[in-house]
Protein backbone atom coordinates (compact mmCIF):
# COMPACT_ATOMS: atom_id res chain seq x y z
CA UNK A 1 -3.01 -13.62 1.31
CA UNK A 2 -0.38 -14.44 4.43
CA UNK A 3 -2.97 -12.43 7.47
CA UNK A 4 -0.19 -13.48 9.55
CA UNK A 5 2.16 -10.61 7.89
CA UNK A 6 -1.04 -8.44 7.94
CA UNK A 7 -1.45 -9.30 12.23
CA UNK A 8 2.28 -8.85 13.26
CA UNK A 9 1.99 -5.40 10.92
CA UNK A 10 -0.62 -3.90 12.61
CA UNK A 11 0.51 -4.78 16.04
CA UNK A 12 4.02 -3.28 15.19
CA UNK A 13 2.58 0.10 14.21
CA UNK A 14 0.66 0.04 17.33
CA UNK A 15 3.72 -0.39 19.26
CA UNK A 16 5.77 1.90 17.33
CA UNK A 17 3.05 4.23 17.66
CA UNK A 18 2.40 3.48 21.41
CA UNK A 19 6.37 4.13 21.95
CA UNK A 20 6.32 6.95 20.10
CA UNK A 21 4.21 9.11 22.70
CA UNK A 22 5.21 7.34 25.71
CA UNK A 23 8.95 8.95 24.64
CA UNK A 24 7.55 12.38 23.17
CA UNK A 25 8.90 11.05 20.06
CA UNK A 26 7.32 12.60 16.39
CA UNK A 27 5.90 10.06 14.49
CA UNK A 28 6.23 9.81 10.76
CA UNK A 29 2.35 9.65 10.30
CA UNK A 30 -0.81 12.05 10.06
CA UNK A 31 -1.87 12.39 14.12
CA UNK A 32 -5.28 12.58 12.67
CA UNK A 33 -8.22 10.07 11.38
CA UNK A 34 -8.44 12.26 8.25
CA UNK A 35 -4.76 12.51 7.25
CA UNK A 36 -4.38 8.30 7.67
CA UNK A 37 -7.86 8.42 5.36
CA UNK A 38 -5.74 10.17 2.74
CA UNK A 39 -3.14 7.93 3.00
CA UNK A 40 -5.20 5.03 2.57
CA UNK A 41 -7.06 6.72 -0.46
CA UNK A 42 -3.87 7.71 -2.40
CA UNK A 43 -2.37 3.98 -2.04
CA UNK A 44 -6.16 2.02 -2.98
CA UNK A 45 -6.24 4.99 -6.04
CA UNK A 46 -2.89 3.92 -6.94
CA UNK A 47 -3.47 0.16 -6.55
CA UNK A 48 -6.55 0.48 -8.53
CA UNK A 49 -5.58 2.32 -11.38
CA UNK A 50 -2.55 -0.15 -11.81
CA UNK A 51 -5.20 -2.91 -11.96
CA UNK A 52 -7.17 -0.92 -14.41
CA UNK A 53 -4.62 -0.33 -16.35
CA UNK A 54 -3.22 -3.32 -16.43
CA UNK A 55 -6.91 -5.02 -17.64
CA UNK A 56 -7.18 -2.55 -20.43
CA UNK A 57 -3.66 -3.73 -21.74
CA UNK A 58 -4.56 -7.12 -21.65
CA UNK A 59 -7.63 -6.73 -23.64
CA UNK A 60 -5.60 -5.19 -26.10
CA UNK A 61 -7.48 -1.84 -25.52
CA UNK A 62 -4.81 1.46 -26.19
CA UNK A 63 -4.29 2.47 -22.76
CA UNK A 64 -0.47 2.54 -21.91
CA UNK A 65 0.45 1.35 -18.45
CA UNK A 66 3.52 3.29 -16.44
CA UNK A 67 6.41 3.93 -18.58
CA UNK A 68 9.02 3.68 -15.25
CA UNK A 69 6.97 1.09 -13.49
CA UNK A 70 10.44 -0.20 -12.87
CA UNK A 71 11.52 2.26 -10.55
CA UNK A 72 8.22 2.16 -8.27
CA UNK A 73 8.25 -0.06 -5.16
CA UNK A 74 4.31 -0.83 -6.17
CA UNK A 75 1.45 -2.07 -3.43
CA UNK A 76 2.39 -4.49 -0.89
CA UNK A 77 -0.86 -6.03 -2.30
CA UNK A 78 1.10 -6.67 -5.47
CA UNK A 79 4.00 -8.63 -3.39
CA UNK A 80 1.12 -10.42 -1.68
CA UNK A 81 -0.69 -11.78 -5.08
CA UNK A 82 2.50 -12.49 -6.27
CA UNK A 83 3.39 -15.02 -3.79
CA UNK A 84 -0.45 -16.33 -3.55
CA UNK A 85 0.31 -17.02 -7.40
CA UNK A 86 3.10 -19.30 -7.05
């Protein structure tokens, strides 16, 4: 896992978010704790049920994966075990 990436991320967001209400600008995220918590859930749920998913099919087990899998951007954890991988 590059923590680098994961560093200059989250001190980007702070600054975008920092810039945001020093300008009175909206931001294009929940302005609570409990909206970001349901942001985090819905993309672990998704991550996790792609892993699941993806175990079952490789035990042979009759559990199709996503039929347009194609068309999804996926996890950035995905990207990041990708490149660990090679």
């Amino acid at each position: 896992m590059n923590y680098t990436k994961i560093a200059l991320g989250l001190v980007l967001s702070f600054v975008v978010g920092a810039g945001c209400k020093l300008f009175g600008i909206p931001a294009a995220s929940p302005p609570v704790l409990s909206g970001a918590l349901l942001v985090f859930a819905m993309s672990s749920g998704y991550w996790l049920v792609d892993r699941y998913l993806a175990r079952s099919q490789a035990r042979g087990q009759s559990r199709p994966a996503a039929q347009n899998k194609q068309h999804c951007g996926g996890h950035a954890l995905e990207g990041a075990a990708k490149e660990a991988s090679k």
